[in-house]
Protein backbone atom coordinates (compact mmCIF):
# COMPACT_ATOMS: atom_id res chain seq x y z
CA UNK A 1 -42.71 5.75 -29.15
CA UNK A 2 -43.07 2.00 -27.70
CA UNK A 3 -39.65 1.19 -29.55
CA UNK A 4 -38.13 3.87 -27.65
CA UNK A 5 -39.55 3.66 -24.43
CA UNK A 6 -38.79 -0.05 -24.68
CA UNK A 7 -35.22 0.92 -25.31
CA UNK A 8 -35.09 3.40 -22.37
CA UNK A 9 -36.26 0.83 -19.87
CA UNK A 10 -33.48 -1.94 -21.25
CA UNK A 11 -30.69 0.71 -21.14
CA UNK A 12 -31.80 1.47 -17.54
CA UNK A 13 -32.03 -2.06 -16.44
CA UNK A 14 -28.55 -3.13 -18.07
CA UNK A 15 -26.96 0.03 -15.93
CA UNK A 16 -28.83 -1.45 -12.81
CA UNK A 17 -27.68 -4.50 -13.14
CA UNK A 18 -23.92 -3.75 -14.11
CA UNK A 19 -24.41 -1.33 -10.79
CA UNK A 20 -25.66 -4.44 -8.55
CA UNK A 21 -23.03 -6.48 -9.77
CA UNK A 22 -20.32 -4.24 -9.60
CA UNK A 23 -21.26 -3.17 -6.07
CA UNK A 24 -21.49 -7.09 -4.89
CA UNK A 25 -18.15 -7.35 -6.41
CA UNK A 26 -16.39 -4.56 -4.36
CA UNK A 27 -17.99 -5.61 -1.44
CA UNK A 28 -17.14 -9.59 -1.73
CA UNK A 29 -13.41 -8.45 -2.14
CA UNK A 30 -13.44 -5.80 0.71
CA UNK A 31 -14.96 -8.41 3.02
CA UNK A 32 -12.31 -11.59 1.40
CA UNK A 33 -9.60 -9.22 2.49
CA UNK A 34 -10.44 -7.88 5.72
CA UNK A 35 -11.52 -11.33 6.93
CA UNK A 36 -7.90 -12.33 5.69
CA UNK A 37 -6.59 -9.74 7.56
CA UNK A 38 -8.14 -10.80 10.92
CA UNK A 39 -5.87 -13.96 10.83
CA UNK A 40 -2.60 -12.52 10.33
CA UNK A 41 -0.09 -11.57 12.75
CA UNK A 42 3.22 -11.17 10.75
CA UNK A 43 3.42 -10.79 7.06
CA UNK A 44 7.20 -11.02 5.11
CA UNK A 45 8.02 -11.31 1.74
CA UNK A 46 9.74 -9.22 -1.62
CA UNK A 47 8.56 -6.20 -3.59
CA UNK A 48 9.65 -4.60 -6.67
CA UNK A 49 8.79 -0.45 -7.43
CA UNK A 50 8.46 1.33 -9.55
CA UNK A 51 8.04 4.93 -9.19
CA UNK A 52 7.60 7.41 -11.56
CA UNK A 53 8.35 10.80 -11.19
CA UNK A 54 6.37 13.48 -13.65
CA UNK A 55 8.49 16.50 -12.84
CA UNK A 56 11.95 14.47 -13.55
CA UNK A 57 9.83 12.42 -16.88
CA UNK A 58 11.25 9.29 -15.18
CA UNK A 59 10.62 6.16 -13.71
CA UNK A 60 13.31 4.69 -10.77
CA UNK A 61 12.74 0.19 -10.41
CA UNK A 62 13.53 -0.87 -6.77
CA UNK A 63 13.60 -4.29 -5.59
CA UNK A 64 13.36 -5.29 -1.46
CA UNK A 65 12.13 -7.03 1.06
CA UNK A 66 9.40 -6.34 3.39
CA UNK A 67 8.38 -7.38 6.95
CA UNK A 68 5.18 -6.67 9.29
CA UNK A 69 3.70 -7.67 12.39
CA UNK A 70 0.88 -5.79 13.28
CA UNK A 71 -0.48 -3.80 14.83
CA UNK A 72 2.38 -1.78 13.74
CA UNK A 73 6.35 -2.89 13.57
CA UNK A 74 7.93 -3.15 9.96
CA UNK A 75 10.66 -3.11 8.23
CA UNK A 76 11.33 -2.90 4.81
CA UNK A 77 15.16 -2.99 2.84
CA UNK A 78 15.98 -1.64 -0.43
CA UNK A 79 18.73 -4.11 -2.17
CA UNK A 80 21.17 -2.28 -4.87
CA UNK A 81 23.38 0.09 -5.20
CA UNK A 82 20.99 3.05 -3.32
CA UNK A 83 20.35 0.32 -0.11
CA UNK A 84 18.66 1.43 2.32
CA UNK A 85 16.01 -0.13 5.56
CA UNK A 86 13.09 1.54 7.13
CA UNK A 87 11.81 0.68 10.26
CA UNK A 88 8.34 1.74 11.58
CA UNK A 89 7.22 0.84 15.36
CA UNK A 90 4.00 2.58 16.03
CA UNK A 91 4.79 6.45 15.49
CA UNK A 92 8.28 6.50 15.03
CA UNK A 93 9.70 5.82 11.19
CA UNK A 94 13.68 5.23 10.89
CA UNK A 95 15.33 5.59 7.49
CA UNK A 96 18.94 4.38 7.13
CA UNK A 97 20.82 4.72 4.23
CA UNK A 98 23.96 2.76 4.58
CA UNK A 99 25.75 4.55 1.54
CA UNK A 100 25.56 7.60 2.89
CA UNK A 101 25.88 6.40 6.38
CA UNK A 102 23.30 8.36 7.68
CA UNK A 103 20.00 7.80 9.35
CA UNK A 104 16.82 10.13 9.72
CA UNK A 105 14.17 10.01 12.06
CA UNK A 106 11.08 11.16 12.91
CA UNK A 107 6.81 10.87 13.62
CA UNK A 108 5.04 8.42 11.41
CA UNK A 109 1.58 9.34 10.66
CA UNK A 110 -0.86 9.19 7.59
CA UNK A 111 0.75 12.11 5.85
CA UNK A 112 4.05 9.83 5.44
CA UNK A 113 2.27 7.46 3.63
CA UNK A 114 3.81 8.87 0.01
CA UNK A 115 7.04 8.69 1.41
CA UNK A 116 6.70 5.24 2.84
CA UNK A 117 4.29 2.99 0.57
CA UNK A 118 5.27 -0.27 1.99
CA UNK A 119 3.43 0.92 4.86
CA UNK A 120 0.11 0.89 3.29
CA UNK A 121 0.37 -2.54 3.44
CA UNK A 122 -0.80 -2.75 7.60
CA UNK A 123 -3.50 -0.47 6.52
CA UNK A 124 -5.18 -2.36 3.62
CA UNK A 125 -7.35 -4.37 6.97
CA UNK A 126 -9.30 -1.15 7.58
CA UNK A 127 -9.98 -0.38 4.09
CA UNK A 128 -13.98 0.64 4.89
CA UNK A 129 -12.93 2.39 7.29
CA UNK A 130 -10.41 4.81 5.49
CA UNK A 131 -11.58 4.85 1.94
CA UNK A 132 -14.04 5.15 -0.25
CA UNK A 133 -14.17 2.22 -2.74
CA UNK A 134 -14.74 1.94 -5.94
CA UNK A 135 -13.92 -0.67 -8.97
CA UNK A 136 -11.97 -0.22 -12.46
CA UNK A 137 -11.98 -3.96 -14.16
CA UNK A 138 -10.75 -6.51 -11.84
CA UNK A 139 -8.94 -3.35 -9.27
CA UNK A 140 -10.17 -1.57 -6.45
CA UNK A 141 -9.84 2.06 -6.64
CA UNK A 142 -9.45 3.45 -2.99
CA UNK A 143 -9.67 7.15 -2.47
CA UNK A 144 -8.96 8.39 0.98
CA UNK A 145 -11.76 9.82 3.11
CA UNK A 146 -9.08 11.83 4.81
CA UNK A 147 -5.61 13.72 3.84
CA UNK A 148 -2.90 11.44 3.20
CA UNK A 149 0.36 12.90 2.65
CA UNK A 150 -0.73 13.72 -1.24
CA UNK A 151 -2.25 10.32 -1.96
CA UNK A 152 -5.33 11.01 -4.03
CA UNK A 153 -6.07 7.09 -5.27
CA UNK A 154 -4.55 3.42 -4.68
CA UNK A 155 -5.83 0.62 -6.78
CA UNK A 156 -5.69 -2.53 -5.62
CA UNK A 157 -4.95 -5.65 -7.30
CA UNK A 158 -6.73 -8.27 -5.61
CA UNK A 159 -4.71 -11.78 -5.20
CA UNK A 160 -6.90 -15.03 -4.34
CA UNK A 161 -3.29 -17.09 -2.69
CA UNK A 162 -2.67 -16.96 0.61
CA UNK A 163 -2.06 -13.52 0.75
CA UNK A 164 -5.15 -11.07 -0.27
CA UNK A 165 -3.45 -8.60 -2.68
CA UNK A 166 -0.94 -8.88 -5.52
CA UNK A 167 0.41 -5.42 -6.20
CA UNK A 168 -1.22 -1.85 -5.48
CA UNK A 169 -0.43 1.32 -7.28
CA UNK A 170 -0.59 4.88 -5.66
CA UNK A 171 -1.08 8.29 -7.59
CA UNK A 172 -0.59 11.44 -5.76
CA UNK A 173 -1.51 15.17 -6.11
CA UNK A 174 1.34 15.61 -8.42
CA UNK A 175 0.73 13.30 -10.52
CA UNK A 176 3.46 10.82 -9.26
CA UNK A 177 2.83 6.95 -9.56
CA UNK A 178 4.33 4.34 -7.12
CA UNK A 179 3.53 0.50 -8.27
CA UNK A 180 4.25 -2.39 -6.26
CA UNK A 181 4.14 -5.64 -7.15
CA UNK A 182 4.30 -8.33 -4.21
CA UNK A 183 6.33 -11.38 -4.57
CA UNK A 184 7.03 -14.62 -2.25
CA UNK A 185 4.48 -13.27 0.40
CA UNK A 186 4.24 -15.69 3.34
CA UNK A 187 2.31 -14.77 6.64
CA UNK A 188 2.01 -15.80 10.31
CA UNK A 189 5.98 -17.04 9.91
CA UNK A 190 7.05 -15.72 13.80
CA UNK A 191 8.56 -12.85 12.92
CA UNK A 192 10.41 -11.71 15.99
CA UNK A 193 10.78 -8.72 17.62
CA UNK A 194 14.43 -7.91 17.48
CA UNK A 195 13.61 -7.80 13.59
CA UNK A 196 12.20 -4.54 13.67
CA UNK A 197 14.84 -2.55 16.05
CA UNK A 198 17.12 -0.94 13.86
CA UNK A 199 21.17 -1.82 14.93
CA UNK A 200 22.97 1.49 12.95
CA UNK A 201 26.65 1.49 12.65
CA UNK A 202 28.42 4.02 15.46
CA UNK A 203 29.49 6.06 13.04
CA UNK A 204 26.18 6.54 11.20
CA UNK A 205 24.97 10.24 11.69
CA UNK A 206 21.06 10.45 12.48
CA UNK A 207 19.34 13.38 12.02
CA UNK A 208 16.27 13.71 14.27
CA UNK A 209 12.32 15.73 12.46
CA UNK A 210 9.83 16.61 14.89
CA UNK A 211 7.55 18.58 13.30
């Protein structure tokens, strides 16, 4: 009986522990991040995607380039032979696709978040105060205290250069996976303004959603 009561008490301290630990963890990172956040005024620098798509039993690799400068102007381009740039500035999102020379635009809100992931990026400062956190190895596992567009998790891989995060994954109510993987990022470069108005062609046709 002393063997196993013994035993009970050591399992029960070992979760403890691993529970302390793992909660000093997620908070050191959450606070490393937002505190890196504080001190940045423009971030730029290349992504590639990769999303895969359960319905189609696919997976679609885009590479890009991305630009911020909060509180809330970016633009991000897709290179190859589907190019295309979005531009965000506060509630408006702009989606050209040169191709097809056309251009759609409408309200940007938290339920376009799974159609615009870049986006996430500005977000990732306020991170205790639009998730709840969690940790799976070395990720964060952030699951939204409110509706997001179909997001039901994003795990964060934490990055300890310049720049706060490496690559973050998102996984939405149909079982669709985004990855991003963050390359090149430099911060607090001067982006300008001008970088985030969108100059269309004249004979691009824009088509115009409000909801």
């Amino acid at each position: 009986m002393k063997k196993l009561l013994f035993f009970f008490t050591t399992i029960s301290l070992v979760i403890f522990t691993v529970s302390v630990i793992s909660a000093e963890f997620i908070d050191e990172e959450i606070q490393r991040i937002q505190k890196a956040y504080e001190g940045i005024s423009d971030i730029k620098g290349s992504f590639i995607q990769k999303s895969s798509i359960k319905d189609l039993k696919r997976t679609d690799t885009y590479k890009g380039q991305f630009f911020i400068k909060r509180p809330m102007k970016m633009k991000w381009e897709y290179k190859g032979e589907n190019a295309q740039e979005v531009f965000i500035h506060n509630d408006e999102i702009i989606i050209y696709q040169k191709k097809e020379k056309q251009a759609f635009k409408g309200k940007f809100d938290r339920n376009t978040y799974g159609q615009a992931p870049i986006a996430l990026l500005n977000g990732f400062g306020r991170i205790q105060e639009e998730f709840f956190i969690s940790k799976k190895n070395e990720s964060l596992i952030l699951t939204p205290k409110r509706s997001m567009g179909g997001i039901v998790s994003i795990e964060i891989e934490p990055s300890y250069g310049e720049f706060p995060i490496s690559s973050f994954a998102i996984n939405d109510s149909r079982l669709n996976r985004i990855e991003i993987t963050l390359k090149d990022v430099k911060i607090n470069t001067g982006l300008k303004d001008g970088l985030f108005k969108p100059s269309l062609p004249k004979d691009v046709k824009i088509y115009e959603h409000n909801p």
